[in-house]
N, C-alpha and C. Protein backbone atom coordinates (compact mmCIF):
# COMPACT_ATOMS: atom_id res chain seq x y z
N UNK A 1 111.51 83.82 90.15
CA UNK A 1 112.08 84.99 89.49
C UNK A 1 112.90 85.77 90.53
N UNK A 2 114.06 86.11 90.27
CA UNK A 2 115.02 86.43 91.18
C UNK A 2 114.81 88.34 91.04
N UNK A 3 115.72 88.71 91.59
CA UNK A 3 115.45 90.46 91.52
C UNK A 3 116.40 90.89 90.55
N UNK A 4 117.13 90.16 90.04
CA UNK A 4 118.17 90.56 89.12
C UNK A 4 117.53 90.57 87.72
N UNK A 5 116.52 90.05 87.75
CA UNK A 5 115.78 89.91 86.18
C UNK A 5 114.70 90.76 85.99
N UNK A 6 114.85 92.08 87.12
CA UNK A 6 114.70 93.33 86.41
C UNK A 6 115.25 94.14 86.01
N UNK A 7 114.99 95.25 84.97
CA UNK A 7 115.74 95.66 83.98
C UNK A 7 115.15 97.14 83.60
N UNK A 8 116.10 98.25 83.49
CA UNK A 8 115.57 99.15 83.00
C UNK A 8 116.02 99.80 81.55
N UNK A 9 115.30 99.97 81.13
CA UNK A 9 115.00 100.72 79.52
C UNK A 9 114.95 101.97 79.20
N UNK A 10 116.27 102.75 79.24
CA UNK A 10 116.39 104.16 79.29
C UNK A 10 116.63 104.10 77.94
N UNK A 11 116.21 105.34 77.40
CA UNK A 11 115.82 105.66 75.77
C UNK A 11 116.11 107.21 75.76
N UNK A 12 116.57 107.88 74.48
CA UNK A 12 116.53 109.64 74.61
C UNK A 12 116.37 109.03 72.68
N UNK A 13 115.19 109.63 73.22
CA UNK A 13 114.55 110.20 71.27
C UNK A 13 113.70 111.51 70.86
N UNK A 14 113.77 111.67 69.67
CA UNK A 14 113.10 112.98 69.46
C UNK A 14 111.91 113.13 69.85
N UNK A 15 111.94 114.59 70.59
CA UNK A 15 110.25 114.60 71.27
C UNK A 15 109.07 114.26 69.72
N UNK A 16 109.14 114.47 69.04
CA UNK A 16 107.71 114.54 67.78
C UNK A 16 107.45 113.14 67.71
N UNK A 17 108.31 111.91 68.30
CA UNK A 17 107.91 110.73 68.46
C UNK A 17 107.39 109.52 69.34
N UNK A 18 107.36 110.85 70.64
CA UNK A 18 107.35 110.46 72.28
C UNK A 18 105.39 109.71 71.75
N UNK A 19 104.55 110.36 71.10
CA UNK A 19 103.60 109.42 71.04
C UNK A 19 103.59 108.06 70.00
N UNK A 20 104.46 108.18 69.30
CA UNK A 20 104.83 107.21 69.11
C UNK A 20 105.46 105.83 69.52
N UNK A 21 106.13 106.51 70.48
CA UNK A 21 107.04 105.26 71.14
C UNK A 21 105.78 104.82 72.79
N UNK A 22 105.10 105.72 72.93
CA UNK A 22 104.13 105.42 73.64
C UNK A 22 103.02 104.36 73.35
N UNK A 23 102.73 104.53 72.27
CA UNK A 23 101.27 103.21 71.60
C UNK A 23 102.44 102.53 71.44
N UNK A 24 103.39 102.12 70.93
CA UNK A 24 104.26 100.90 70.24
C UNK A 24 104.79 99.95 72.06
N UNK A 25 105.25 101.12 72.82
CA UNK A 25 104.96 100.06 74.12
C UNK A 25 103.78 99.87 74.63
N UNK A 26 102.90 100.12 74.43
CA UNK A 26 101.11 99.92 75.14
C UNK A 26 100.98 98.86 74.28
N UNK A 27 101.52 98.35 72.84
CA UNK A 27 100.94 97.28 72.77
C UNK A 27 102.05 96.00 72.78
N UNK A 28 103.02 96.78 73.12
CA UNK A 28 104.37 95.50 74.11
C UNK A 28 103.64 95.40 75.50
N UNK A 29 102.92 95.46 75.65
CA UNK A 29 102.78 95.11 77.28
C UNK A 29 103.47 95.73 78.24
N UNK A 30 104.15 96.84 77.94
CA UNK A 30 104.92 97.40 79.13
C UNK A 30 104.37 99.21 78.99
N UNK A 31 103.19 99.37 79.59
CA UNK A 31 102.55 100.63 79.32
C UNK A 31 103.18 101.57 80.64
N UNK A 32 104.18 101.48 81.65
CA UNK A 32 104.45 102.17 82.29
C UNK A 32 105.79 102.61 82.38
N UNK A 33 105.80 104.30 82.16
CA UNK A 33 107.10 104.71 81.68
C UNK A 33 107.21 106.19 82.39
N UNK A 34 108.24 106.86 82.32
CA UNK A 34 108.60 108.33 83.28
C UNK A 34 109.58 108.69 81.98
N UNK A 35 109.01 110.00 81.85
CA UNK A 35 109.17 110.84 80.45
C UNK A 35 109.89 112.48 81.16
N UNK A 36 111.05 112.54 80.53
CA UNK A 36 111.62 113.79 81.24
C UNK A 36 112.30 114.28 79.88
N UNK A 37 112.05 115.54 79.56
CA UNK A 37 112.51 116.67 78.78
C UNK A 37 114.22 116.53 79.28
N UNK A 38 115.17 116.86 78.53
CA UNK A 38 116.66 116.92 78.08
C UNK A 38 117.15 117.61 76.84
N UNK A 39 118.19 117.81 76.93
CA UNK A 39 119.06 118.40 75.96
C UNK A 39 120.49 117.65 75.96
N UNK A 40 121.05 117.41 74.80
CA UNK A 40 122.16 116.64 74.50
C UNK A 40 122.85 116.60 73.35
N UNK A 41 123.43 116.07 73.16
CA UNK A 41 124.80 115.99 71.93
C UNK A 41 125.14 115.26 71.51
N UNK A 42 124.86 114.64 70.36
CA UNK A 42 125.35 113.09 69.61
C UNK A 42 125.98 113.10 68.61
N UNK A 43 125.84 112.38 67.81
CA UNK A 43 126.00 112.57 66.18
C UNK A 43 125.36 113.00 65.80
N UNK A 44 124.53 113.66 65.78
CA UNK A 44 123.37 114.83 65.13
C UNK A 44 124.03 116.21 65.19
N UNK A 45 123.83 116.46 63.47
CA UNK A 45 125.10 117.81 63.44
C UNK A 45 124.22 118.57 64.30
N UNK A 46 124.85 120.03 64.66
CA UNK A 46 124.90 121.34 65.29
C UNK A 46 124.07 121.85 64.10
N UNK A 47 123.20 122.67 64.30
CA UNK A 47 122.59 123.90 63.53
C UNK A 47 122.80 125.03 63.95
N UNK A 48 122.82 125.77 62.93
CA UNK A 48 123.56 127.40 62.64
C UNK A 48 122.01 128.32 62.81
N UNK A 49 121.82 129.36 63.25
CA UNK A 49 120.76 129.54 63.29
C UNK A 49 121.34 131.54 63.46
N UNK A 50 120.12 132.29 62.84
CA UNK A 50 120.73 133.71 63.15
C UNK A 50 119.53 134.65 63.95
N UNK A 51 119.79 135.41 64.71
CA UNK A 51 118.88 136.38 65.52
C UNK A 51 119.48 137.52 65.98
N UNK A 52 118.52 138.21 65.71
CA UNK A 52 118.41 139.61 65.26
C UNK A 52 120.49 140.09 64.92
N UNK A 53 120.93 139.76 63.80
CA UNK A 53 121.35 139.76 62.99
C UNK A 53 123.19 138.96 63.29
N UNK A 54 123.14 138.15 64.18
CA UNK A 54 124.11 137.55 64.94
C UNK A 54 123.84 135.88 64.71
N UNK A 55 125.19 135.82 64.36
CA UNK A 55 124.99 134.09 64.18
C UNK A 55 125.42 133.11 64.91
N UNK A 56 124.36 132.13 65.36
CA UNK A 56 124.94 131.33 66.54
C UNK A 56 124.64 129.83 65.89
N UNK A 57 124.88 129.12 66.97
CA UNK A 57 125.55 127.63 66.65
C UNK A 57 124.35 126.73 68.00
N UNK A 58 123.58 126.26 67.76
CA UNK A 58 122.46 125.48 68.74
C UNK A 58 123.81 123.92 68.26
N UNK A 59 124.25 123.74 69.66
CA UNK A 59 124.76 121.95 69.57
C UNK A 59 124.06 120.98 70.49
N UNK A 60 123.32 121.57 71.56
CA UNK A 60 122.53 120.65 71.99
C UNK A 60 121.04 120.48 71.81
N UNK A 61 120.97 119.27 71.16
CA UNK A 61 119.47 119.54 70.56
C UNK A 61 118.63 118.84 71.95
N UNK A 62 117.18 119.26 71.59
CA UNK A 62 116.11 118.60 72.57
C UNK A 62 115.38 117.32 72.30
N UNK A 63 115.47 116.83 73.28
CA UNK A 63 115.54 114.93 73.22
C UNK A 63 114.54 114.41 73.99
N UNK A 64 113.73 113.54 74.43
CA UNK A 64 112.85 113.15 75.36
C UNK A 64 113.72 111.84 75.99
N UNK A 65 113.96 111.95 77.44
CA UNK A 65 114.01 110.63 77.96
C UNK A 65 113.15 109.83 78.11
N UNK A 66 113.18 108.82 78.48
CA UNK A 66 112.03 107.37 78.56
C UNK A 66 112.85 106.74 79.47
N UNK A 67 112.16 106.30 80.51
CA UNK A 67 112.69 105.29 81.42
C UNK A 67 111.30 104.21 81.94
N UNK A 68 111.72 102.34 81.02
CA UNK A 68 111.09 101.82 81.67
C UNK A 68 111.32 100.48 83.04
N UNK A 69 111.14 100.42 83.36
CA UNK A 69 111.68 99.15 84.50
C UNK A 69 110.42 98.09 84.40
N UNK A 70 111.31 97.15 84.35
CA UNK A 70 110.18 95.63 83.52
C UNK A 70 110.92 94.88 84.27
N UNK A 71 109.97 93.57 84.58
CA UNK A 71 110.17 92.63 84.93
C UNK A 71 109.50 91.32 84.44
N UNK A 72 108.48 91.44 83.98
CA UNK A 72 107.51 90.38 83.14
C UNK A 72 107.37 90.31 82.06
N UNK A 73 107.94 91.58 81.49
CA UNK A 73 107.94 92.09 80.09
C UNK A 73 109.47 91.99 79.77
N UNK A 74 109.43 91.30 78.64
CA UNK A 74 111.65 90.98 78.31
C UNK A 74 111.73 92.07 77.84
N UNK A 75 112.94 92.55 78.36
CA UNK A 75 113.41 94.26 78.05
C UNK A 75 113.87 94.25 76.11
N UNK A 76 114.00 92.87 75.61
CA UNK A 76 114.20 92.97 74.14
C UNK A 76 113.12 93.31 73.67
N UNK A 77 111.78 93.01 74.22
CA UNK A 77 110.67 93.45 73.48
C UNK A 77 110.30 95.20 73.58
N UNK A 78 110.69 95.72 74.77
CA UNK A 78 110.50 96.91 75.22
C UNK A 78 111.44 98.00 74.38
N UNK A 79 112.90 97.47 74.00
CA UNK A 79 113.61 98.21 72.98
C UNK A 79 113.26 98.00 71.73
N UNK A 80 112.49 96.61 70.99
CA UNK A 80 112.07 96.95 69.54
C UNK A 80 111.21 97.70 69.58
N UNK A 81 110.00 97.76 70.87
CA UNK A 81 109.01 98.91 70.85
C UNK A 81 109.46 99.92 70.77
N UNK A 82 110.36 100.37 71.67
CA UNK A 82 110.38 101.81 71.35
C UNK A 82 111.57 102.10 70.03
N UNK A 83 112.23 101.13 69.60
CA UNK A 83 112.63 101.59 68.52
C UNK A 83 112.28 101.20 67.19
N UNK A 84 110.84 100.36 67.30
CA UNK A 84 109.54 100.97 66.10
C UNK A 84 109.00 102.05 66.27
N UNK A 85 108.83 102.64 67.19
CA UNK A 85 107.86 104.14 67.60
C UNK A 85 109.27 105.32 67.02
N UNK A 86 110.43 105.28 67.23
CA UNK A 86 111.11 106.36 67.80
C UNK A 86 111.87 106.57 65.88
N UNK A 87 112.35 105.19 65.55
CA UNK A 87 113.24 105.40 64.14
C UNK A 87 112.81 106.09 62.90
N UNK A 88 113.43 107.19 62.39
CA UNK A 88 113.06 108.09 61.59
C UNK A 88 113.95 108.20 60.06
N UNK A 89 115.16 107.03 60.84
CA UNK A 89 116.61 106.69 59.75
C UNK A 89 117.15 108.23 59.74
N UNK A 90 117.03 109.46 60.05
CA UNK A 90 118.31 110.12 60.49
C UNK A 90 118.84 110.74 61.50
N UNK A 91 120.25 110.74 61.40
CA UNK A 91 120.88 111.19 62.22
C UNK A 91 119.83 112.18 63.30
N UNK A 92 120.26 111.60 64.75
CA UNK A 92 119.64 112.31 65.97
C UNK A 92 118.43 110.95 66.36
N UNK A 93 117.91 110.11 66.11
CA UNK A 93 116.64 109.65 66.28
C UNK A 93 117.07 109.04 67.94
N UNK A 94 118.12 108.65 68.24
CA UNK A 94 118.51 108.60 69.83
C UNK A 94 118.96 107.12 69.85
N UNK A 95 119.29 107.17 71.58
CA UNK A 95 120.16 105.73 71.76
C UNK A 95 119.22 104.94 72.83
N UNK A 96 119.26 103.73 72.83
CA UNK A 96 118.71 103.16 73.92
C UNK A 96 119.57 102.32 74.86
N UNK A 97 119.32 102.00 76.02
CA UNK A 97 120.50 101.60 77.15
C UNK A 97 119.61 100.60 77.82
N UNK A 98 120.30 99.72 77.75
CA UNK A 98 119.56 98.27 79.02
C UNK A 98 120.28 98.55 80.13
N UNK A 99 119.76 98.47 81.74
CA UNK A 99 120.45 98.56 82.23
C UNK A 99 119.88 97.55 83.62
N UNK A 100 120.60 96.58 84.55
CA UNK A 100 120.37 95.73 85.47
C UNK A 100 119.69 96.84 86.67
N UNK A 101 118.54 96.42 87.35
CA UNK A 101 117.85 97.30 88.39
C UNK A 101 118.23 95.76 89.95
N UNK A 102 119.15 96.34 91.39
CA UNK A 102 119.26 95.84 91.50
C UNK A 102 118.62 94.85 92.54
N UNK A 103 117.08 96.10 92.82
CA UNK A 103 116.29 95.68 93.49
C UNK A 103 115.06 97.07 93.14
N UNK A 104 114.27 96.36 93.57
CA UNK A 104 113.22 97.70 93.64
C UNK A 104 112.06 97.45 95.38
N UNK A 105 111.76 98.75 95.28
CA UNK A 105 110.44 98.63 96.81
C UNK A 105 109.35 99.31 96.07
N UNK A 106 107.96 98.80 96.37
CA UNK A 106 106.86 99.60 96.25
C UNK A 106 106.32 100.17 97.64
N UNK A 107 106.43 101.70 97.16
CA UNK A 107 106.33 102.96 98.66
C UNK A 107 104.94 102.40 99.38
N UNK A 108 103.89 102.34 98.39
CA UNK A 108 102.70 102.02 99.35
C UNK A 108 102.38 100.70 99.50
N UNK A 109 102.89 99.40 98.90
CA UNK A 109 102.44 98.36 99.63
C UNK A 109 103.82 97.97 99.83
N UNK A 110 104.99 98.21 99.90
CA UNK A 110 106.28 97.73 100.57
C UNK A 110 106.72 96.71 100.06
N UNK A 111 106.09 95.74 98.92
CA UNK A 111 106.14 94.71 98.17
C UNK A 111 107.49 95.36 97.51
N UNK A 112 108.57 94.42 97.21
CA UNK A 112 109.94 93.57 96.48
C UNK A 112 110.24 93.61 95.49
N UNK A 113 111.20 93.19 94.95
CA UNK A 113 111.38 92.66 94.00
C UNK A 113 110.53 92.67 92.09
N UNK A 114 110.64 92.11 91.96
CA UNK A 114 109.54 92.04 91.21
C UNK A 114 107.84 92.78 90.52
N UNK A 115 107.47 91.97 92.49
CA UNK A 115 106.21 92.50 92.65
C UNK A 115 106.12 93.83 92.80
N UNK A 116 106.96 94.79 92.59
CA UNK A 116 107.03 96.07 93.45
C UNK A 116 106.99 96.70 91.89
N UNK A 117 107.47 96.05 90.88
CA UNK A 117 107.41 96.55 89.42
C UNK A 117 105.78 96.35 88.54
């Protein structure tokens, strides 16, 4: 297994489904993931919203990132997981991104490649 045949799995979906997309990869085999709060802008209309008697316009809604890095686990299985956990069929449910990792190190045993995932 070369180092190029790891892969990372960046995801932005609605937070109310972050436990969702969590059990649906725990039972893909790829239970390790880094979850960071965001705000962003897609095709998901803008909402109009009013306070204390002034009307404003919210366009960036709040999104959960997901980032996983796999190597034993095929990153096709890791995107139907999380996009059985995450799909809601409307507009906003988020995008997912494959992306080539082009090496990795593990800090405490210094292990490679692979093994370092």
């Amino acid at each position: 297994m070369s180092e190029s045949e790891i892969q990372m799995v960046m995801a932005y979906i609605r937070p109310d489904k972050l436990s969702d997309v969590k059990q649906s990869l725990a039972e893909a085999g790829a239970p390790s993931l880094t979850v960071t709060n965001v705000s962003g802008r897609g095709s998901q209309p803008a909402k109009k919203g009013q306070w204390r008697g002034e009307e404003y316009t919210v366009d960036l809604h709040q999104k959960v990132k997901i980032e996983c890095v796999v190597a034993d686990t095929p990153a096709e299985d890791v995107v139907e997981a999380i996009q059985d956990g995450a799909q809601t069929g409307e507009p906003g449910d988020g995008k997912i991104f494959v992306l080539p990792v082009e090496s990795a190190c593990q800090i405490r045993t210094g292990a490679t490649g692979p093994d370092a995932v």
